[in-house]
N, C-alpha and C. Protein backbone atom coordinates (compact mmCIF):
# COMPACT_ATOMS: atom_id res chain seq x y z
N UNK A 1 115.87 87.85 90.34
CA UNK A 1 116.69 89.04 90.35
C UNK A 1 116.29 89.89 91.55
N UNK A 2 117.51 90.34 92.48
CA UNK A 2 117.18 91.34 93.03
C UNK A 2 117.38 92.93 92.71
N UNK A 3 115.97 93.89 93.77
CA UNK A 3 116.44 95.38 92.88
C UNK A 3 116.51 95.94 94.06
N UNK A 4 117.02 96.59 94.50
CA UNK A 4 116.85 98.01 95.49
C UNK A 4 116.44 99.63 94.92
N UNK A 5 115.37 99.91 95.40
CA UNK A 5 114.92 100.95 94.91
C UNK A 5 115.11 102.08 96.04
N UNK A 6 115.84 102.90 95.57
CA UNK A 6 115.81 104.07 96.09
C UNK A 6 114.98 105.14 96.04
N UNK A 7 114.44 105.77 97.51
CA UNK A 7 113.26 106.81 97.65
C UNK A 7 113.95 108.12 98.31
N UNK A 8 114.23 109.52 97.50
CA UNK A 8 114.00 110.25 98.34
C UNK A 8 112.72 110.91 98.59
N UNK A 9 112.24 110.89 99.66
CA UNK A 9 111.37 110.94 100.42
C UNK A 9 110.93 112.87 100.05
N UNK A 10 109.62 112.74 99.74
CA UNK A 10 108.74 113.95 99.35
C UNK A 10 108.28 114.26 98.13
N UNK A 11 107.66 115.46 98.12
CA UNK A 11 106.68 115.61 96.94
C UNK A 11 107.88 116.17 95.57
N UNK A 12 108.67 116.60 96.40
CA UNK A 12 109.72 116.77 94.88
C UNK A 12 110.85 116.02 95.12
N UNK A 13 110.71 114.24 95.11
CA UNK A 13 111.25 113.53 95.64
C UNK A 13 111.30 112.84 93.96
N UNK A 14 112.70 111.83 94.57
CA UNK A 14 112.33 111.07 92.98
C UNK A 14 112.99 109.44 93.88
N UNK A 15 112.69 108.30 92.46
CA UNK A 15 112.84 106.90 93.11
C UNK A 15 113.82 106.30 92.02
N UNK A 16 114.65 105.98 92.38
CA UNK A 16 115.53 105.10 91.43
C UNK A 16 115.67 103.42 91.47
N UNK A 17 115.43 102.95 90.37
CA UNK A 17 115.62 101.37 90.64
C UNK A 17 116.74 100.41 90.20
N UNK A 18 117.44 99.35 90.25
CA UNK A 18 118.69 99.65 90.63
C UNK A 18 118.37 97.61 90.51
N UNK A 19 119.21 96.57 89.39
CA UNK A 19 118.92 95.84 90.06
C UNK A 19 120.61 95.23 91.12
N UNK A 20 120.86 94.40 90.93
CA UNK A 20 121.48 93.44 91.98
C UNK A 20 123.02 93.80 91.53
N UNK A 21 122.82 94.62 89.66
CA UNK A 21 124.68 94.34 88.92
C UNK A 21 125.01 95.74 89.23
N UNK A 22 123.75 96.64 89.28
CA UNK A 22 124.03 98.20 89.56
C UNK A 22 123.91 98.46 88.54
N UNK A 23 122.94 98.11 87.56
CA UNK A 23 122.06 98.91 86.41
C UNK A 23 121.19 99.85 86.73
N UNK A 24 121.00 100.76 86.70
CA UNK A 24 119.71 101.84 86.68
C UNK A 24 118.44 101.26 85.42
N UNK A 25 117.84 100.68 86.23
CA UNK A 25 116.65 100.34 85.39
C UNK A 25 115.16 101.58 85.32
N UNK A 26 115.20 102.06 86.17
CA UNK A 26 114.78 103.17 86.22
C UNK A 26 114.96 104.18 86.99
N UNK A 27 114.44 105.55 86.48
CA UNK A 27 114.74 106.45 87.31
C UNK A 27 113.34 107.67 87.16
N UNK A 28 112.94 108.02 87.65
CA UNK A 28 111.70 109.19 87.90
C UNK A 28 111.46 109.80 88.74
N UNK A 29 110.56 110.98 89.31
CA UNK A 29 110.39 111.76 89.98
C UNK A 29 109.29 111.22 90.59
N UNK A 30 109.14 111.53 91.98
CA UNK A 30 107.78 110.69 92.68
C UNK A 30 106.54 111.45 92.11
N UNK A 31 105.39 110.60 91.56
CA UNK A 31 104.52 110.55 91.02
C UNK A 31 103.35 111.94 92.14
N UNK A 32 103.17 113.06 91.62
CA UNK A 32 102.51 113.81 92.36
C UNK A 32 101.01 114.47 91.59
N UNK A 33 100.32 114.76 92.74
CA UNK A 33 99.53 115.48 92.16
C UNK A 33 98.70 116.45 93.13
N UNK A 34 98.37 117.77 92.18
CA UNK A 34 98.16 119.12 93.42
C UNK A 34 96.22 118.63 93.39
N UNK A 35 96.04 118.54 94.87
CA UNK A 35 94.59 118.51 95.65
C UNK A 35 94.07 119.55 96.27
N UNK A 36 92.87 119.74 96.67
CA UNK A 36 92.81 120.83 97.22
C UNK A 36 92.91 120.02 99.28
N UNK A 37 93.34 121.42 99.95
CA UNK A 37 94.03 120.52 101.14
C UNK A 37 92.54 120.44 101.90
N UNK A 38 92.78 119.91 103.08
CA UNK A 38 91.77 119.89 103.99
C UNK A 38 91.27 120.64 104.86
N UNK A 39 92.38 121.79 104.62
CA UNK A 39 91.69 122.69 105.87
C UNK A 39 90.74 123.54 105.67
N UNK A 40 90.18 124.56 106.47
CA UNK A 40 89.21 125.13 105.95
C UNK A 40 89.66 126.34 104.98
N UNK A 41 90.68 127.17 105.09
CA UNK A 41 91.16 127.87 104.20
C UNK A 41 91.54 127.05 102.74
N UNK A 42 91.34 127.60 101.62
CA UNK A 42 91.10 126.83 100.22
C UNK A 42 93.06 127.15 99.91
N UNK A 43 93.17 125.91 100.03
CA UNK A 43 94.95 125.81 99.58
C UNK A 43 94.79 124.59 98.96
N UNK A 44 95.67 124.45 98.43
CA UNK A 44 96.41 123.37 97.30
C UNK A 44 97.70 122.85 97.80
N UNK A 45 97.58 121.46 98.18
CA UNK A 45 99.00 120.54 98.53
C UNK A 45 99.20 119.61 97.55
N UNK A 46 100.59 119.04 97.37
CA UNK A 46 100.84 117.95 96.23
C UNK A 46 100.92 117.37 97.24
N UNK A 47 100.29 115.80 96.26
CA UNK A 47 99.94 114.44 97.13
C UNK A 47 100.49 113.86 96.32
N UNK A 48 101.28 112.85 96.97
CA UNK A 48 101.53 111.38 96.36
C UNK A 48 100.44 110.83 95.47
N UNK A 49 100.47 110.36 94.24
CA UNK A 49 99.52 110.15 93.43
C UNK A 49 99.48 108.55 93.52
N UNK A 50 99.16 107.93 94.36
CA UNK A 50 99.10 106.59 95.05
C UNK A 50 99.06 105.16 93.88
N UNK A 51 98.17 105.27 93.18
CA UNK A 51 97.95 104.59 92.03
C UNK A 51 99.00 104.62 91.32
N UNK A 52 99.50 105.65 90.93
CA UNK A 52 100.79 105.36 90.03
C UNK A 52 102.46 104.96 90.57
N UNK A 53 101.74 105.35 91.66
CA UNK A 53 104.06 104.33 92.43
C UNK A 53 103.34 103.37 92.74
N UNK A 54 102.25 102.77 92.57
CA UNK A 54 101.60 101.37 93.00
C UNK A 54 102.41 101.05 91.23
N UNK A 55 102.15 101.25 90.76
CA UNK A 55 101.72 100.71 89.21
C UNK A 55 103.33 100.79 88.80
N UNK A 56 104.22 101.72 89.11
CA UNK A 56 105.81 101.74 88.94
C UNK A 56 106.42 100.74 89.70
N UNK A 57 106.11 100.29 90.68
CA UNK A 57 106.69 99.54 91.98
C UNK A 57 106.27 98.32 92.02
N UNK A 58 105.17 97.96 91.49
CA UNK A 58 104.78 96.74 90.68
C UNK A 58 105.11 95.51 90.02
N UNK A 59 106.22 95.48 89.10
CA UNK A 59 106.88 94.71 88.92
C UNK A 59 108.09 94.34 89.56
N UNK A 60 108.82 95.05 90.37
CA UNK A 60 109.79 95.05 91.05
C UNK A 60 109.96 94.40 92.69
N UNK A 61 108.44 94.53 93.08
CA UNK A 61 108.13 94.75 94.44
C UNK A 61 108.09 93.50 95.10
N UNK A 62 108.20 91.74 94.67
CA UNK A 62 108.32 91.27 95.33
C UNK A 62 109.81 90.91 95.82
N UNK A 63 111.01 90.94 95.32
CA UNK A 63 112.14 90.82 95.35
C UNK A 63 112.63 92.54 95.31
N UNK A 64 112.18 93.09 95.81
CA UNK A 64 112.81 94.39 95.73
C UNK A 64 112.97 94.65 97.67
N UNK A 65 113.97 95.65 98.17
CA UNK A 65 114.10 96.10 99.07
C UNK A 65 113.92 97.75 98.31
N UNK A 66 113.30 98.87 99.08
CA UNK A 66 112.69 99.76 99.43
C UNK A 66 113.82 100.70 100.63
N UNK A 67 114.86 101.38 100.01
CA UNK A 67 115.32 102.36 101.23
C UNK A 67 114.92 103.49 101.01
N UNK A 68 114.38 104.24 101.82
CA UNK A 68 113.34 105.20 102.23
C UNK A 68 113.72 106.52 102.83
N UNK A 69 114.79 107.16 102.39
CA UNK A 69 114.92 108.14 103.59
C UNK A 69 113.86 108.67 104.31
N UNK A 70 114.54 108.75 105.82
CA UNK A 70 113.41 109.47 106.94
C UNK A 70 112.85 110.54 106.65
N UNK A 71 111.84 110.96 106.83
CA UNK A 71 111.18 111.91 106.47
C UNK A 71 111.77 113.27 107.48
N UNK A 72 111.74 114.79 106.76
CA UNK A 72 112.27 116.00 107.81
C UNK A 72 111.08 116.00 108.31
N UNK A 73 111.35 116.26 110.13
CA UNK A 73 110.46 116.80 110.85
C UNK A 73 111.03 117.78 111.12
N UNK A 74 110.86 119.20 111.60
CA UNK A 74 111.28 119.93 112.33
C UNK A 74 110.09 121.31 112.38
N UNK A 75 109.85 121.18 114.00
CA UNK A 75 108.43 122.22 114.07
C UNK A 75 108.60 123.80 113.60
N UNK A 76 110.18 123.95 113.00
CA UNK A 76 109.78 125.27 112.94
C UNK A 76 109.49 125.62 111.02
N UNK A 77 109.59 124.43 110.55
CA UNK A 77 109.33 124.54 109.08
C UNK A 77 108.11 123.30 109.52
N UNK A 78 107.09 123.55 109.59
CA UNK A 78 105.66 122.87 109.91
C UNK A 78 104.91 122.66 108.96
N UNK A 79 104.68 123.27 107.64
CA UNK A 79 104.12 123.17 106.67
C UNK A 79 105.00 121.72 105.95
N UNK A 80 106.37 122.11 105.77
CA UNK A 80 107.12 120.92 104.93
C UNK A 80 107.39 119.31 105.57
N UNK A 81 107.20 119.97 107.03
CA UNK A 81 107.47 118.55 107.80
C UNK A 81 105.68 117.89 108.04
N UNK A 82 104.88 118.62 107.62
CA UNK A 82 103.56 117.61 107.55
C UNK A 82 103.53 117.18 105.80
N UNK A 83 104.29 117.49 105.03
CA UNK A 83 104.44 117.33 103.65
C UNK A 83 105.13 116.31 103.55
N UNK A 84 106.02 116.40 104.22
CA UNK A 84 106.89 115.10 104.00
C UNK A 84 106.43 113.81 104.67
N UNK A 85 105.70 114.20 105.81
CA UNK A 85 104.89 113.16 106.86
C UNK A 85 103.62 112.75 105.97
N UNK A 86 103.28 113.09 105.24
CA UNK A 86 101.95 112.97 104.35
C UNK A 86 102.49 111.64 103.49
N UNK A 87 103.47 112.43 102.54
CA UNK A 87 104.21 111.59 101.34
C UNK A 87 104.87 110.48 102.12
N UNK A 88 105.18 110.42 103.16
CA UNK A 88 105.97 109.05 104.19
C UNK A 88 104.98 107.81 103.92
N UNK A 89 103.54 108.31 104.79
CA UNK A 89 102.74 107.59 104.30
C UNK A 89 102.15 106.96 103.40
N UNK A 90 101.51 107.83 102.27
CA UNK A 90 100.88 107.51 101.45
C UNK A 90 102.00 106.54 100.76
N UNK A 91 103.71 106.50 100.96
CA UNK A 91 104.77 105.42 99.88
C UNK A 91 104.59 104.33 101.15
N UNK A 92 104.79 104.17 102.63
CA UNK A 92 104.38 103.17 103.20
C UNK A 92 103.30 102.44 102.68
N UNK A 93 102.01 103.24 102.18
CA UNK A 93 100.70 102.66 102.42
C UNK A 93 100.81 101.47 100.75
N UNK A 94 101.70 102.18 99.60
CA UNK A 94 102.03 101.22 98.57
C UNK A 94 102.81 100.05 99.02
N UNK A 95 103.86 100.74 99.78
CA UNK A 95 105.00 99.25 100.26
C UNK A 95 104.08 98.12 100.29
N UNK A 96 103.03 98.57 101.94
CA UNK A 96 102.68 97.32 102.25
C UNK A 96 101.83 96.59 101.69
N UNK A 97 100.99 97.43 100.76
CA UNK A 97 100.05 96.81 99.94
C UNK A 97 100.73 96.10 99.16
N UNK A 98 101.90 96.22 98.24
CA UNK A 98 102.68 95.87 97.63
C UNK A 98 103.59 94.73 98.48
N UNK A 99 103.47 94.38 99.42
CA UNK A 99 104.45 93.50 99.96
C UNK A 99 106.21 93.41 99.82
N UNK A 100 106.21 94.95 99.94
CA UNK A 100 107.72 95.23 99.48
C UNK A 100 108.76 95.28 100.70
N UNK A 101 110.38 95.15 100.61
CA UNK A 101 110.76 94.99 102.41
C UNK A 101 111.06 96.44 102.05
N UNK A 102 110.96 97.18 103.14
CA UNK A 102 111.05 98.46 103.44
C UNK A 102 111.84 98.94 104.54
N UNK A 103 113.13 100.03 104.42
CA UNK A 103 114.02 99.85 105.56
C UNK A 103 114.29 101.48 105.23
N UNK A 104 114.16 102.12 106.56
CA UNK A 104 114.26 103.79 106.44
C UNK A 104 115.76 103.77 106.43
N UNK A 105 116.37 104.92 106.08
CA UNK A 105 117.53 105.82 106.03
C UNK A 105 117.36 106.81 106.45
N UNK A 106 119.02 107.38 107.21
CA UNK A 106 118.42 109.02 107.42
C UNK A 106 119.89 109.20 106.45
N UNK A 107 119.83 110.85 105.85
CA UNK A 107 120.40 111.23 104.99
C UNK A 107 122.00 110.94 105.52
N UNK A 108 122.29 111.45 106.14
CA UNK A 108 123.98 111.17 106.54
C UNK A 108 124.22 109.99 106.55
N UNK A 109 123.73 108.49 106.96
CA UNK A 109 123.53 107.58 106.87
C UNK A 109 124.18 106.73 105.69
N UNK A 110 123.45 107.04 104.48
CA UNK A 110 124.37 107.37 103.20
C UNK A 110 124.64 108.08 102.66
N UNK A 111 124.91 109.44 103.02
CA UNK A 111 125.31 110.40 102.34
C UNK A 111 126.96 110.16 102.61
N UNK A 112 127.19 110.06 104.29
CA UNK A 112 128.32 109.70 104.35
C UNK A 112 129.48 108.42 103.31
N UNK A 113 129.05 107.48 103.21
CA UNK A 113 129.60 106.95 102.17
C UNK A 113 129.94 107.44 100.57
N UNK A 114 129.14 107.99 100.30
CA UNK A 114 128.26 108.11 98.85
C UNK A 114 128.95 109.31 98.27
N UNK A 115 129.31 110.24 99.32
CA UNK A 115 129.41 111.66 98.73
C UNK A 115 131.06 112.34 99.32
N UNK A 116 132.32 112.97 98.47
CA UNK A 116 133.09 113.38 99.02
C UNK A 116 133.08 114.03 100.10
N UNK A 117 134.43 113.91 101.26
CA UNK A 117 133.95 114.34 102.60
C UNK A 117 134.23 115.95 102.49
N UNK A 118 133.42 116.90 103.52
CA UNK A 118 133.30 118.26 103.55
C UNK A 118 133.24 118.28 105.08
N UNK A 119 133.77 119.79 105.32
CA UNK A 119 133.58 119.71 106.93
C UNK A 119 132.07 120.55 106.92
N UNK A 120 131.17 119.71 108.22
CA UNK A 120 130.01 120.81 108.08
C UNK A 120 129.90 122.04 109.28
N UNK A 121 128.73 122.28 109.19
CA UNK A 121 128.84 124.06 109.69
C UNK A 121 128.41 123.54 111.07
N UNK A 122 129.27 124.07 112.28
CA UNK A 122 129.39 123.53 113.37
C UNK A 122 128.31 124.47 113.75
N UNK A 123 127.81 124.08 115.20
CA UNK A 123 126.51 124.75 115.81
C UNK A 123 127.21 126.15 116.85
N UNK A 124 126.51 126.86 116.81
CA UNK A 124 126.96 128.02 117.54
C UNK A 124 126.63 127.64 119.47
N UNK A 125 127.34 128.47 119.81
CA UNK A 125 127.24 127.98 121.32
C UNK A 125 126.05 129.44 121.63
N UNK A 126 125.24 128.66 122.79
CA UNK A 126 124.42 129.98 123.48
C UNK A 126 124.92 131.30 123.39
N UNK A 127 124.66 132.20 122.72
CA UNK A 127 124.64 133.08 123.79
C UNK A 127 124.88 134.36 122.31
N UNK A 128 124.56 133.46 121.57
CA UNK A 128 125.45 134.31 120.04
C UNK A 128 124.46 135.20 119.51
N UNK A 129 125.05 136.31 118.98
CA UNK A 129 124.55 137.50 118.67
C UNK A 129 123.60 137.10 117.51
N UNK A 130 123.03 137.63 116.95
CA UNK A 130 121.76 137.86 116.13
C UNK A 130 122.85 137.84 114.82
N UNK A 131 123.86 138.10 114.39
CA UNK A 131 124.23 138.32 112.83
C UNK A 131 125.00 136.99 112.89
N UNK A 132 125.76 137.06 114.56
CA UNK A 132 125.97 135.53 114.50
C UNK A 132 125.59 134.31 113.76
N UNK A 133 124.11 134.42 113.20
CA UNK A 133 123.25 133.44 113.83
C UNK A 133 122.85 133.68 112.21
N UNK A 134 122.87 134.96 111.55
CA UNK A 134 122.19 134.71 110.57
C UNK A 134 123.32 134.21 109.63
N UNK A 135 124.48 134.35 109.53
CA UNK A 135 125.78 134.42 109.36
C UNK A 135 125.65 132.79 109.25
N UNK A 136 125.45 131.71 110.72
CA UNK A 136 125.54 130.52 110.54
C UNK A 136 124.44 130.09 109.89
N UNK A 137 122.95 130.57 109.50
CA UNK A 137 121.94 130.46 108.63
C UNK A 137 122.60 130.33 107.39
N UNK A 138 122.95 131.28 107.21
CA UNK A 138 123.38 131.06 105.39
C UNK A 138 124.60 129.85 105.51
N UNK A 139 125.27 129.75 106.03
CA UNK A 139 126.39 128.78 105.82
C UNK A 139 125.87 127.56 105.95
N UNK A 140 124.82 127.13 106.74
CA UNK A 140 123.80 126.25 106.93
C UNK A 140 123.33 125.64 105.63
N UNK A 141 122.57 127.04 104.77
CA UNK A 141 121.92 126.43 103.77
C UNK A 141 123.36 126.36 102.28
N UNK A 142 123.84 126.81 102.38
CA UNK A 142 125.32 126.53 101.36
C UNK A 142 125.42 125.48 101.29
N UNK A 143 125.79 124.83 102.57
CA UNK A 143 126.18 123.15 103.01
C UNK A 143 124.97 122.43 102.37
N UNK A 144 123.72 122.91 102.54
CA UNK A 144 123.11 121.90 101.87
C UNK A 144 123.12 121.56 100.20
N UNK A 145 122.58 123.19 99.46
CA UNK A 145 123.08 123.47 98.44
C UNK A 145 124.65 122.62 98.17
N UNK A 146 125.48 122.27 98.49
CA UNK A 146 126.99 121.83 98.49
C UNK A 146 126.36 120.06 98.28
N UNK A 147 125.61 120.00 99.35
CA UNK A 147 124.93 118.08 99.34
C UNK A 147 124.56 118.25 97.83
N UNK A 148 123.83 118.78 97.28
CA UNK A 148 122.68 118.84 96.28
C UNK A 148 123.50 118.87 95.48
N UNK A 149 124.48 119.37 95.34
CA UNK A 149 125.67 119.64 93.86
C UNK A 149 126.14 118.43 93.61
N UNK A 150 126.97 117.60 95.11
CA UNK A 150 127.72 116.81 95.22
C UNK A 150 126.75 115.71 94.38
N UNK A 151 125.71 115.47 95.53
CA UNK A 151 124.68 113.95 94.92
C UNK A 151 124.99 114.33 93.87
N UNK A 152 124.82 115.25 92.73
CA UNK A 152 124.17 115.24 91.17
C UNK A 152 125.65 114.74 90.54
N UNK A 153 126.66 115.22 90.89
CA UNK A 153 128.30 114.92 90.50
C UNK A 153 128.22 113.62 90.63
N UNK A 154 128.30 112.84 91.64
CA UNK A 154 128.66 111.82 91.91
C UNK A 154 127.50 110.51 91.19
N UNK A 155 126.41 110.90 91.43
CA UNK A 155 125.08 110.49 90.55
C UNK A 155 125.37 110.43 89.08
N UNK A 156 125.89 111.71 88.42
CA UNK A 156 126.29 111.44 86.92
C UNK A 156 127.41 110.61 86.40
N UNK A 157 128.24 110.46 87.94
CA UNK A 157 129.71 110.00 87.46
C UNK A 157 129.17 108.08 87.54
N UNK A 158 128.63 108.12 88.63
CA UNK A 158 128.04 106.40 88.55
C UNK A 158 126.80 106.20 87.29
N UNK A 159 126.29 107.02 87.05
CA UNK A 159 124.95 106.50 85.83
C UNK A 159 125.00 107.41 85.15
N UNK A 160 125.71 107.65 83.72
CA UNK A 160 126.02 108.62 83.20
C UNK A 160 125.01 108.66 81.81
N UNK A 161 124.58 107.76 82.14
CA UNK A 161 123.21 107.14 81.12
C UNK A 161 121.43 108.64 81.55
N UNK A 162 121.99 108.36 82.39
CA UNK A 162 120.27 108.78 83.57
C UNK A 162 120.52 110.49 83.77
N UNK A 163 119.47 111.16 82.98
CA UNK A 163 119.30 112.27 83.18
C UNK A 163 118.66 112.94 84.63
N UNK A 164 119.42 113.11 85.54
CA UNK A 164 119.19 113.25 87.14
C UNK A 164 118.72 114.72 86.91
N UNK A 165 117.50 115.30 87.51
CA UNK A 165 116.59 116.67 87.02
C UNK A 165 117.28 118.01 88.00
N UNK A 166 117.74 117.53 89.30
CA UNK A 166 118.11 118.11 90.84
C UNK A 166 119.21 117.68 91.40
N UNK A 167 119.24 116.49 91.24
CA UNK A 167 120.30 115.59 92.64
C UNK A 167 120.10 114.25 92.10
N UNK A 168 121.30 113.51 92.79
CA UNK A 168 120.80 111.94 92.52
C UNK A 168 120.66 111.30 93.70
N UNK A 169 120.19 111.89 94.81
CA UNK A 169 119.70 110.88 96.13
C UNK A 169 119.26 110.06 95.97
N UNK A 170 118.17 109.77 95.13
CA UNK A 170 117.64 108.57 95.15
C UNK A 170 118.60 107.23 94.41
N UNK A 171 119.32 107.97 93.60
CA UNK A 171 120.41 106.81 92.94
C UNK A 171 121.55 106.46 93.69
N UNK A 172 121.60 107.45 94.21
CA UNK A 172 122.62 107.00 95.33
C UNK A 172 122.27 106.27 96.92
N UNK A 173 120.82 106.49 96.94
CA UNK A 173 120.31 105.85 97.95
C UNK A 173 120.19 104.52 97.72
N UNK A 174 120.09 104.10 96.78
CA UNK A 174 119.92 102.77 95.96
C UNK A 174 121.01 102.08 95.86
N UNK A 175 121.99 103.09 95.08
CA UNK A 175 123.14 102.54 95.46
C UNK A 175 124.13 102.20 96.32
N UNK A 176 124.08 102.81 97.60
CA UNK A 176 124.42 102.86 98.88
C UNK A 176 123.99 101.32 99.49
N UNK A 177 122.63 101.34 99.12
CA UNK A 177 121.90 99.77 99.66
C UNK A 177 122.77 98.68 98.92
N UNK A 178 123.01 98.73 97.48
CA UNK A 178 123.26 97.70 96.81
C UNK A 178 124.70 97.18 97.17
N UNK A 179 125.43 98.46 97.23
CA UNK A 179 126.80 97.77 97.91
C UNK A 179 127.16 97.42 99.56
N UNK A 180 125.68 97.76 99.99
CA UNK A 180 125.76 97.23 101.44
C UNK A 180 124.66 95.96 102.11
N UNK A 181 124.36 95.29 100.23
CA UNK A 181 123.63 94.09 100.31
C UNK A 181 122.34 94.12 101.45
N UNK A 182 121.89 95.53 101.35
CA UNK A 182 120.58 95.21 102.33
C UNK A 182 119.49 94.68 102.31
């Protein structure tokens, strides 16, 4: 049997598994747990709890494909893009131990298929005023909020079985793979 497991990628990320007929065999939230961080100031980061998506991914993992969305970088949210770069790893570092095939996604990628079409919030040209700007900020984050609604709609309407907590990216990431036989 084959499964495709879907990852969205981060600490409040979840993984859906999915085999070959488009059953949801499982579905959960990525396995986390709060550490204290490394720097010298005393903070607390959630870490991938390594042992346990070893131990979920386990039975699945030699006939399974692994789509992964890309992890956000962007330097001006720096805290979340070394969060997500953290959690990238530590699910690579199971893949390969696990001998699983592993193939990144970036969100539009399948979102485009997956999710009714919307027009998105076009970029402002140089030169734009300050309310301009905050004006396209909020419309910015709507659109995403709007992704997050959609996945969960479209997520309940395909697996109406599977209590989705946020969104169903990861079920739809899964499912995106399965009907594109990756």
């Amino acid at each position: 049997m084959k499964y495709f497991i879907g990852i969205d990628n981060g600490v409040t990320g979840s993984i859906c598994i999915l085999d070959e007929n488009g059953n949801c065999l499982e579905y959960f939230p990525t396995p986390v747990q709060k550490t204290l961080n490394y720097t010298k100031a005393k903070e607390y980061v959630n870490r991938v709890t390594v042992r346990a998506l070893a131990e979920m991914l386990t039975p699945y993992a030699k006939t399974a494909t692994v789509i992964l969305e890309r992890p956000m970088v962007n330097p001006l949210r720096w805290k979340a893009s070394i969060s997500a770069i953290r959690c990238d790893e530590a699910t690579r570092g199971v893949l390969e131990a696990l001998g699983t095939k592993l193939i990144y996604v970036d969100s539009r990628e399948w979102q485009t298929p997956m999710l009714p079409k919307r027009k998105a919030v076009a970029r402002l040209p140089k030169g734009s005023t300050a309310e301009e700007k905050k004006i396209n900020k909020a419309a910015k984050a709507a659109f995403k909020t709007e992704t997050k609604s959609l996945s969960l709609m479209v997520a309940n309407r395909l697996f109406p079985t599977i209590d989705f907590k946020k969104d169903g990216d990861a079920a739809l990431i899964a499912e995106w793979a399965r009907r594109n036989n990756l």
